[in-house]
N, C-alpha and C. Protein backbone atom coordinates (compact mmCIF):
# COMPACT_ATOMS: atom_id res chain seq x y z
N UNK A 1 -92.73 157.88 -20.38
CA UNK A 1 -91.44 157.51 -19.86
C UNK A 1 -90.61 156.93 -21.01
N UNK A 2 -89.61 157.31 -21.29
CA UNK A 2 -88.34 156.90 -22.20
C UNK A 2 -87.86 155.50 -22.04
N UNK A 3 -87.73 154.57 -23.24
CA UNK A 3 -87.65 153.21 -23.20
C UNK A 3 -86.23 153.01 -22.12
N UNK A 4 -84.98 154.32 -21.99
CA UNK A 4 -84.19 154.20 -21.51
C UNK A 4 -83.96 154.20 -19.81
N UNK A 5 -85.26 154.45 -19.05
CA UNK A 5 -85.49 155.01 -18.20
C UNK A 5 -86.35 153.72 -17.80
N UNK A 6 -87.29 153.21 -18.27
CA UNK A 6 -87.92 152.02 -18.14
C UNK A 6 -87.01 150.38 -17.93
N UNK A 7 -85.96 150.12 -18.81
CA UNK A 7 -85.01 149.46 -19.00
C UNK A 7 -84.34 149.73 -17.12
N UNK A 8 -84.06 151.50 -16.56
CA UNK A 8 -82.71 151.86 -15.76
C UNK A 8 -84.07 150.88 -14.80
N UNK A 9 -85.15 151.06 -14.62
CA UNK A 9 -86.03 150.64 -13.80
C UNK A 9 -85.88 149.15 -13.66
N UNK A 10 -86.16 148.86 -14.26
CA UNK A 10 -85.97 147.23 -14.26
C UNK A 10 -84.79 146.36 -14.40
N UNK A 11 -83.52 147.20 -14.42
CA UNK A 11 -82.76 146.53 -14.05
C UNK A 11 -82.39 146.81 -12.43
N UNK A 12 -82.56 148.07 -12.20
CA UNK A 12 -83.07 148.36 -10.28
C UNK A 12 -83.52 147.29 -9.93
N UNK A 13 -84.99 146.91 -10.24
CA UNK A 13 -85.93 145.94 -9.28
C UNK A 13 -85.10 144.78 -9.32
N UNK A 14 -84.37 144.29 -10.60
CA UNK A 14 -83.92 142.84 -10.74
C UNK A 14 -82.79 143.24 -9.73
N UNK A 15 -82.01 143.99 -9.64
CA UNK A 15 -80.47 143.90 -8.80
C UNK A 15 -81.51 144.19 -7.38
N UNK A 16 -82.27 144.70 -7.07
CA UNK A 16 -82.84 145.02 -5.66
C UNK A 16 -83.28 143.09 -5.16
N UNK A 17 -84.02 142.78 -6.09
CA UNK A 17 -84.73 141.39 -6.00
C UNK A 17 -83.43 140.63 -5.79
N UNK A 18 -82.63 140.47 -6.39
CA UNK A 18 -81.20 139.79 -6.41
C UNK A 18 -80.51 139.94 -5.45
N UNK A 19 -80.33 140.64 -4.97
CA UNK A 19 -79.25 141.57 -3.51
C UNK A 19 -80.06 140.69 -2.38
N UNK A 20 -81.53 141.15 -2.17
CA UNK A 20 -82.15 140.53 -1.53
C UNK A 20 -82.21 139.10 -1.31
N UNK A 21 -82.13 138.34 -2.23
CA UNK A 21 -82.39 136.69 -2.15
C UNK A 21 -81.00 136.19 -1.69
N UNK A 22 -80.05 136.94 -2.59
CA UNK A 22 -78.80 136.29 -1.87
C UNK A 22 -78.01 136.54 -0.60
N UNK A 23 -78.68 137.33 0.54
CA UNK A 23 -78.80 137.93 1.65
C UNK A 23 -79.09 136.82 2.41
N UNK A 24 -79.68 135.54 2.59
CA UNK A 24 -80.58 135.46 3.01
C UNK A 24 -79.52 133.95 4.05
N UNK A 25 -79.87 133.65 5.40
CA UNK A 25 -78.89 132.44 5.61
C UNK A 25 -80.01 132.19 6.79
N UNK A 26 -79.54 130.72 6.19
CA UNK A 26 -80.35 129.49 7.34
C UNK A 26 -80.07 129.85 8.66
N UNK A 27 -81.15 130.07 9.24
CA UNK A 27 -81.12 130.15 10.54
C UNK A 27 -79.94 128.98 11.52
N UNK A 28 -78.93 129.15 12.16
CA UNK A 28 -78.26 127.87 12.56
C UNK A 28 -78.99 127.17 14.08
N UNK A 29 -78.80 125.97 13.56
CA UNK A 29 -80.56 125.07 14.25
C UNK A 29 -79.74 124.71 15.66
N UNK A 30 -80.92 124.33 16.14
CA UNK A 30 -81.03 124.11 17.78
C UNK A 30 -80.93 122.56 17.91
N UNK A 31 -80.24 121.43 18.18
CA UNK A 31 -80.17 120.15 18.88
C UNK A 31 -80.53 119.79 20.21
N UNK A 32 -81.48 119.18 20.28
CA UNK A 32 -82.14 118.88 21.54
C UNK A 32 -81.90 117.25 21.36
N UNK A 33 -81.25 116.88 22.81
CA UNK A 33 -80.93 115.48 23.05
C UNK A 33 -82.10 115.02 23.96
N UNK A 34 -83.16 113.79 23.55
CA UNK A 34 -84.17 113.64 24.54
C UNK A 34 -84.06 112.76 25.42
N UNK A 35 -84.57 112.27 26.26
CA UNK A 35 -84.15 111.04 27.35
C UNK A 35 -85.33 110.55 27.68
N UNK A 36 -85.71 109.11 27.40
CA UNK A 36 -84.58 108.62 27.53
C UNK A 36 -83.86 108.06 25.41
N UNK A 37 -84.53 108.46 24.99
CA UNK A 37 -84.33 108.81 23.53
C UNK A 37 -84.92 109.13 22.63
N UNK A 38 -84.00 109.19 21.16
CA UNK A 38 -84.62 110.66 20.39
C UNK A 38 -83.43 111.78 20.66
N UNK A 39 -84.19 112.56 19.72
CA UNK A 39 -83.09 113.89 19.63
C UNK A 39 -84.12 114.52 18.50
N UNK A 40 -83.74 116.55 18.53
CA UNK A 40 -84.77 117.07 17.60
C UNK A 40 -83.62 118.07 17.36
N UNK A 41 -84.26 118.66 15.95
CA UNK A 41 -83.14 119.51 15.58
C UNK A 41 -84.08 120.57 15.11
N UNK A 42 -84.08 121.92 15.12
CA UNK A 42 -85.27 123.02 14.96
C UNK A 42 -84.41 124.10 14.57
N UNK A 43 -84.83 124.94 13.47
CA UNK A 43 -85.01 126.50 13.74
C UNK A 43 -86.16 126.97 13.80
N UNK A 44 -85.85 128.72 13.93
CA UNK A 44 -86.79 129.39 14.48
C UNK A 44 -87.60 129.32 13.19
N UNK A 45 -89.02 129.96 13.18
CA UNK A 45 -90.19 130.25 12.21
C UNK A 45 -89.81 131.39 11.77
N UNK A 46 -89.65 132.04 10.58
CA UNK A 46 -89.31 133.44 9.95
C UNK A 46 -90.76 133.40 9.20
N UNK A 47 -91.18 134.42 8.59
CA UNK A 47 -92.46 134.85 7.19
C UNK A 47 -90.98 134.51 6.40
N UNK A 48 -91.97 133.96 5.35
CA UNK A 48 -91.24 133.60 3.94
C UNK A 48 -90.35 132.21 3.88
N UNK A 49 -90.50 131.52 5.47
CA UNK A 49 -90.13 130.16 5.55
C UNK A 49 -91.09 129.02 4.74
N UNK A 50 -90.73 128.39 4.18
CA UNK A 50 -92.47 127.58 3.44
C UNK A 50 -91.66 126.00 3.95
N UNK A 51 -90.70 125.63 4.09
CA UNK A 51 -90.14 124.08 4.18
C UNK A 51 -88.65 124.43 5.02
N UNK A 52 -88.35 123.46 5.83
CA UNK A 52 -87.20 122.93 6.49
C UNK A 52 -86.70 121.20 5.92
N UNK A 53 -85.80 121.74 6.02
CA UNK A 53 -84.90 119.72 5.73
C UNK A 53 -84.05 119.54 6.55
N UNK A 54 -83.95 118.83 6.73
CA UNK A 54 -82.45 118.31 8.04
C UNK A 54 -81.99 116.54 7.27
N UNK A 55 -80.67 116.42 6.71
CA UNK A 55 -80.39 115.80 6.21
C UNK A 55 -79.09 115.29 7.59
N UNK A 56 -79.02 114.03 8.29
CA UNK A 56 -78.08 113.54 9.37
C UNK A 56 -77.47 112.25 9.20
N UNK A 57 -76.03 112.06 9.82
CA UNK A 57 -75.47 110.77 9.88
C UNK A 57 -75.19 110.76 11.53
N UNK A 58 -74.72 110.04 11.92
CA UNK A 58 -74.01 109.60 13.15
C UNK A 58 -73.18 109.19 12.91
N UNK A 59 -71.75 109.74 14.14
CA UNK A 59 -70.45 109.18 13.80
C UNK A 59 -69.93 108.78 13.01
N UNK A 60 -70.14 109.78 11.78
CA UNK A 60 -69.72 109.57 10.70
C UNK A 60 -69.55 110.58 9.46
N UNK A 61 -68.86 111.48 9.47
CA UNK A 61 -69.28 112.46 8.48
C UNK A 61 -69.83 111.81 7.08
N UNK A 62 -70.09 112.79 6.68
CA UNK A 62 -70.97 112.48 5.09
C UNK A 62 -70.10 112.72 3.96
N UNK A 63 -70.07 111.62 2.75
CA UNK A 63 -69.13 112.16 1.94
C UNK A 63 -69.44 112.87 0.82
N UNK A 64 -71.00 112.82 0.85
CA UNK A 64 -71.41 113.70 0.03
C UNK A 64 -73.07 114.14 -0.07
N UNK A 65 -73.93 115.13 -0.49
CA UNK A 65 -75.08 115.22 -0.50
C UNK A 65 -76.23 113.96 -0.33
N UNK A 66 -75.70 113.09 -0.55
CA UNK A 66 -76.86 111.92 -0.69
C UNK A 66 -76.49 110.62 0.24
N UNK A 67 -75.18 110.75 1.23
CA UNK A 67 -74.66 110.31 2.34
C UNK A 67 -75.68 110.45 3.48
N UNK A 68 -76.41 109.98 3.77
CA UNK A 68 -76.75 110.16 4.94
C UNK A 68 -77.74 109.41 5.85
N UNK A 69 -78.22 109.17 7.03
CA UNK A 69 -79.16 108.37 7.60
C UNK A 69 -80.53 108.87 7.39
N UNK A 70 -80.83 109.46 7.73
CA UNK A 70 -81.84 110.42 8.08
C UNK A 70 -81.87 111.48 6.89
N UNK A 71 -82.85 111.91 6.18
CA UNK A 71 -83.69 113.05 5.32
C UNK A 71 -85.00 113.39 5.27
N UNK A 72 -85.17 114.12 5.77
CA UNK A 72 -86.78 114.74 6.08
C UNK A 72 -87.22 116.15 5.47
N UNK A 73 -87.79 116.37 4.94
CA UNK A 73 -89.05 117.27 4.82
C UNK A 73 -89.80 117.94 5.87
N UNK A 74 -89.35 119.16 6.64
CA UNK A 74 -90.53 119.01 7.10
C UNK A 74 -91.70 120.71 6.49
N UNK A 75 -92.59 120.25 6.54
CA UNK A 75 -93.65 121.29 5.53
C UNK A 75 -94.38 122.26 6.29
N UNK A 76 -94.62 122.12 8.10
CA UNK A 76 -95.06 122.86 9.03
C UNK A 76 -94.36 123.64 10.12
N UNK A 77 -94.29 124.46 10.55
CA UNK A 77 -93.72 124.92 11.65
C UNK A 77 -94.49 124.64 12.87
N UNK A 78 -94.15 124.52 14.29
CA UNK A 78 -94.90 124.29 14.95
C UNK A 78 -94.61 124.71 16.53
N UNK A 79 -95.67 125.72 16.76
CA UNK A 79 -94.76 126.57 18.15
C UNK A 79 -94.15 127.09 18.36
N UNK A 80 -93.65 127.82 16.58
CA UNK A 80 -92.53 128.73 16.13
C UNK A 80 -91.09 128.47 16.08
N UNK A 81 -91.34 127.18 15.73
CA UNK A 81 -90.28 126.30 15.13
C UNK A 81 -90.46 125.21 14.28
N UNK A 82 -89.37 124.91 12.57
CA UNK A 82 -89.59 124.07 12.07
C UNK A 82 -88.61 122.64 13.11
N UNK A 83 -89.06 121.74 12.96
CA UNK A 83 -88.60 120.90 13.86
C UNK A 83 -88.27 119.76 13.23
N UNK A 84 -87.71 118.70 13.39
CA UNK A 84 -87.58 117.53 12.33
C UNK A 84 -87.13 116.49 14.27
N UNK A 85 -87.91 115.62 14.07
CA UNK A 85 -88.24 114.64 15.43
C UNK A 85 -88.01 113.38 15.27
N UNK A 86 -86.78 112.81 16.00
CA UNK A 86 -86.22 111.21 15.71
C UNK A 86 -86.61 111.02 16.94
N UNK A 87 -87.48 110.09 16.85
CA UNK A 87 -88.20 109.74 18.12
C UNK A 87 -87.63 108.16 18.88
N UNK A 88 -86.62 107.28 17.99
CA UNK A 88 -86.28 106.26 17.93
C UNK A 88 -84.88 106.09 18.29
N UNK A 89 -84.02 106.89 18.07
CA UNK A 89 -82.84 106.79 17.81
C UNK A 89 -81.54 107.03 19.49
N UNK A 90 -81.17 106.46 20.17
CA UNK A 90 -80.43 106.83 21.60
C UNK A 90 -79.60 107.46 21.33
N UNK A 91 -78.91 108.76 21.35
CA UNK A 91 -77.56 109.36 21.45
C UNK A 91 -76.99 109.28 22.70
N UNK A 92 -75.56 108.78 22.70
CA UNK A 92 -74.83 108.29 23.40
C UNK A 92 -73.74 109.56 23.70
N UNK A 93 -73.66 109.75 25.13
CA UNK A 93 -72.61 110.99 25.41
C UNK A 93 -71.25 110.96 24.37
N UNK A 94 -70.24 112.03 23.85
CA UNK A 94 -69.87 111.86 23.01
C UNK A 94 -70.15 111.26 21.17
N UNK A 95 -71.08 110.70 21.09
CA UNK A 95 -71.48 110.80 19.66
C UNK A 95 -71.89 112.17 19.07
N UNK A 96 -71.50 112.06 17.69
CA UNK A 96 -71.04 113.27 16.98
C UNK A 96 -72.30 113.01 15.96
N UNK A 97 -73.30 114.14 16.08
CA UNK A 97 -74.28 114.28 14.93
C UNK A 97 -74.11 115.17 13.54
N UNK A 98 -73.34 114.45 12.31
CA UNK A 98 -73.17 115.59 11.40
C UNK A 98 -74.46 115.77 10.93
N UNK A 99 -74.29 116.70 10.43
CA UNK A 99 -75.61 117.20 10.04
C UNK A 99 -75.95 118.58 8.91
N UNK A 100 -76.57 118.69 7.91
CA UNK A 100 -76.77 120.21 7.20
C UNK A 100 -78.69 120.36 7.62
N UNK A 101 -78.40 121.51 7.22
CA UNK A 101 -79.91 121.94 7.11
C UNK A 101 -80.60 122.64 5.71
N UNK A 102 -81.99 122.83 5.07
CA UNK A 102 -82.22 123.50 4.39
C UNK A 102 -83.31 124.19 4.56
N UNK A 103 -83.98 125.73 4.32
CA UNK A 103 -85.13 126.48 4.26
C UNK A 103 -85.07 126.75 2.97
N UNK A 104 -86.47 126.78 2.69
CA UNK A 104 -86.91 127.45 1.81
C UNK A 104 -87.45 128.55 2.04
N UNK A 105 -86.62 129.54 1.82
CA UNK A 105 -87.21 131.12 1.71
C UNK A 105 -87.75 132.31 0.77
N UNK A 106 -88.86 132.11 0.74
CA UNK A 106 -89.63 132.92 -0.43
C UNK A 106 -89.16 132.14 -1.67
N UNK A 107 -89.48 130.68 -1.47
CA UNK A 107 -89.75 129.67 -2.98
C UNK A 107 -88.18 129.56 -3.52
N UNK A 108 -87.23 130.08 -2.46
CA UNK A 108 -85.97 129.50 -2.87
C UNK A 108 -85.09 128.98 -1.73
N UNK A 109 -84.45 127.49 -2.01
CA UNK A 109 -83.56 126.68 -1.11
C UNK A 109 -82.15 127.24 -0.67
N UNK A 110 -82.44 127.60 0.56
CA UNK A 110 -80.68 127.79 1.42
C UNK A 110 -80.44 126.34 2.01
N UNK A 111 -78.83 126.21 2.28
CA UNK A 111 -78.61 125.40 2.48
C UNK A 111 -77.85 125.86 3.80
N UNK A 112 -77.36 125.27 5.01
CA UNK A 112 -76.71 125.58 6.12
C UNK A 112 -75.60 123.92 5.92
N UNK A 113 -74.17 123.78 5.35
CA UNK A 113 -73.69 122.32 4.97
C UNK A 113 -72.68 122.05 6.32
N UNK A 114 -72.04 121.59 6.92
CA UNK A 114 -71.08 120.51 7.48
C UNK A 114 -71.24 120.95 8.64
N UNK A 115 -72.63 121.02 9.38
CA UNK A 115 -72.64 121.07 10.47
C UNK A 115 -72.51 120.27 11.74
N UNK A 116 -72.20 120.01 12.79
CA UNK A 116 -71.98 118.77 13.90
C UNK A 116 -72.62 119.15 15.28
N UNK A 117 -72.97 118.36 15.73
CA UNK A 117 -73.07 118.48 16.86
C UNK A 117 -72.92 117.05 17.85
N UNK A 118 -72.23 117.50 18.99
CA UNK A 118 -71.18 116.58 19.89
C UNK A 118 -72.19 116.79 20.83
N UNK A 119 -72.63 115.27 21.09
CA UNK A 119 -73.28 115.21 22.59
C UNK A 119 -72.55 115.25 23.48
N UNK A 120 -73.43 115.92 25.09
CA UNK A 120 -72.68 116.64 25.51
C UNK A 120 -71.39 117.27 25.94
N UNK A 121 -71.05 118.01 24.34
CA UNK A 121 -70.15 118.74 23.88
C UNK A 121 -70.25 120.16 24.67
N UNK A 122 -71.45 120.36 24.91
CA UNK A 122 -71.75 121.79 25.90
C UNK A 122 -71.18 122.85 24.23
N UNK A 123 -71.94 123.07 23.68
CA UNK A 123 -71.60 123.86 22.42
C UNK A 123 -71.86 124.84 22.59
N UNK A 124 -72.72 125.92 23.75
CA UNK A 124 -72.90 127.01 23.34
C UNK A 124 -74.76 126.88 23.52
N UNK A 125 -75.10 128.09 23.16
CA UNK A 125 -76.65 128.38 23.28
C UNK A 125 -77.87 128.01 22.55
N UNK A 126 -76.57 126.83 21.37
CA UNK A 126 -77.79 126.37 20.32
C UNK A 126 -77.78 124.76 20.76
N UNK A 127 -77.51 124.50 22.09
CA UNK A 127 -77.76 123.45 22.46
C UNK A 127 -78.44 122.23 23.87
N UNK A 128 -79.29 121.61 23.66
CA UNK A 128 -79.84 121.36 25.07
C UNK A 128 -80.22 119.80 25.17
N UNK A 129 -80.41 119.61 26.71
CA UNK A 129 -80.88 118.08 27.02
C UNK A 129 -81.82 118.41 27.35
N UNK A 130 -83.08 118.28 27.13
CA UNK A 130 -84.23 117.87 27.77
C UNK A 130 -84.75 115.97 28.54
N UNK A 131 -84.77 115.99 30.03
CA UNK A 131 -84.69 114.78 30.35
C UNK A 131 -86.66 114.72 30.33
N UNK A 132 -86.90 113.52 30.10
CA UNK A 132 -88.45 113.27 30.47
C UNK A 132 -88.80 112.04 31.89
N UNK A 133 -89.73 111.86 31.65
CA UNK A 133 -90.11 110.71 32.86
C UNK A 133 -88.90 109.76 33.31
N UNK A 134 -88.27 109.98 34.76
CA UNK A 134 -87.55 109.01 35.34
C UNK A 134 -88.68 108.07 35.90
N UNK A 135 -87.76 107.03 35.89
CA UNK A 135 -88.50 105.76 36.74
C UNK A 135 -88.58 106.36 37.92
N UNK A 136 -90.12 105.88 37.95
CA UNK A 136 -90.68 106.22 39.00
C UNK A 136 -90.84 107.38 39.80
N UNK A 137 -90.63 108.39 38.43
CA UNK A 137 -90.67 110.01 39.04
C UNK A 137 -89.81 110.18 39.68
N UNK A 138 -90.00 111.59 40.95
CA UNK A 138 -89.22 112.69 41.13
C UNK A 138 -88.16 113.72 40.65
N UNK A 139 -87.47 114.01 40.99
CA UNK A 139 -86.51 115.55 40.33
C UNK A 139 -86.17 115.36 39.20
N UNK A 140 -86.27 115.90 38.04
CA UNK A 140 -86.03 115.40 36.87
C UNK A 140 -84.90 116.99 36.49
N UNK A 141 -83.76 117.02 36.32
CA UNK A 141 -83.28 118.47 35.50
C UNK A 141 -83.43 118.82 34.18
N UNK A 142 -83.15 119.91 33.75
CA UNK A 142 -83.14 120.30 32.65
C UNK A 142 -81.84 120.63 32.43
N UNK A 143 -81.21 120.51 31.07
CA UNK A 143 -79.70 120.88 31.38
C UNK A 143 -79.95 121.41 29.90
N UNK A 144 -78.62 123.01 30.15
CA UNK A 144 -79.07 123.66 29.21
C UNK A 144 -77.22 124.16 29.11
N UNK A 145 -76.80 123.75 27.54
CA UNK A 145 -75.19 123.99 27.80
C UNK A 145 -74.50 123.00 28.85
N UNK A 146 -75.19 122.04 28.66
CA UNK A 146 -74.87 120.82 29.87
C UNK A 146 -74.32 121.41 31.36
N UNK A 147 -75.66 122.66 31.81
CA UNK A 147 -75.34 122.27 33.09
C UNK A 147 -76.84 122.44 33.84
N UNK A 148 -76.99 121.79 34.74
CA UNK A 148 -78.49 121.54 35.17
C UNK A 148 -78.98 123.29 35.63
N UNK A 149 -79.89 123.91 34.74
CA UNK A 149 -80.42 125.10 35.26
C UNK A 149 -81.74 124.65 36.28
N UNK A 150 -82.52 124.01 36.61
CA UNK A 150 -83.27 123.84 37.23
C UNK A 150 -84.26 122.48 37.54
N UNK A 151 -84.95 122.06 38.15
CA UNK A 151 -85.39 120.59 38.54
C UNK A 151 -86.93 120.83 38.53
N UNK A 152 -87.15 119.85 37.40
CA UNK A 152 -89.11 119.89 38.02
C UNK A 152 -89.00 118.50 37.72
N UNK A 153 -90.64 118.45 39.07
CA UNK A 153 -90.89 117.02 39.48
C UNK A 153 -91.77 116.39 38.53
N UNK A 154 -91.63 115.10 38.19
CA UNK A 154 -92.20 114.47 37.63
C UNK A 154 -92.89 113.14 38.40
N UNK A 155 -94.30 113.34 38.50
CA UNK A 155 -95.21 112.50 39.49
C UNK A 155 -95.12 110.89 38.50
């Protein structure tokens, strides 16, 4: 094979490899408001996902990359979602979660930047309440796009 022909080759694979990586966009994540608090923020599991980050403020946009309450790592997927879990924190109807996200896909960082999410803002399909244990049990809903799709009991 001709050094000229070897060279047309490898600059193929590099523009094929290149085309490819810069193709590539963060899945846009799912906000789950928990009750009676907490809140989780997830995307889906892809091959070639290796890390998720979720970098957040409250009521408050961020003024810059290193602005923020909350920064996590997370290194597992779980149930076919990376997930990042504030298990502490109450969101209050109307509070505004800014928020970015990052994957690492095939050993390189996307970023997803000035994202928000408005409790119940009813945003659309990337958003939900999950309620847990009422006092003292019974009908508990699920509200999905803030409107109750269905009731299970909680003993």
């Amino acid at each position: 094979m001709s050094r000229r022909i070897e060279m047309l080759l490898l600059l193929l694979i590099v523009a094929l490899w290149l085309g490819r990586s810069g193709a590539y966009s963060v899945p846009k994540a799912t906000v789950k408001v928990n009750s009676p608090k907490g809140f989780e923020v997830s995307i889906p599991d892809e091959p070639g996902i290796t890390l998720f980050a979720f970098h957040g403020k409250l009521n408050e946009e961020m003024d810059d990359l290193s602005d923020q309450t909350w920064a996590t790592d997370i290194v597992t997927a779980r149930n076919g979602r990376w997930t990042y879990r504030n298990r502490s924190h109450k969101l209050q109807q109307g509070d505004v979660l800014y928020y970015w996200t990052t994957a690492r896909y095939h050993g390189v960082d996307y970023h997803n930047y000035n994202q928000r999410y408005v409790v119940g803002g009813g945003q659309g399909a990337n958003t939900q309440r999950i309620d847990a244990r009422g006092s003292g049990g019974g009908h508990q809903p699920i509200v999905v796009n803030g409107q109750p799709t269905i009731n299970i009991y909680v003993a």
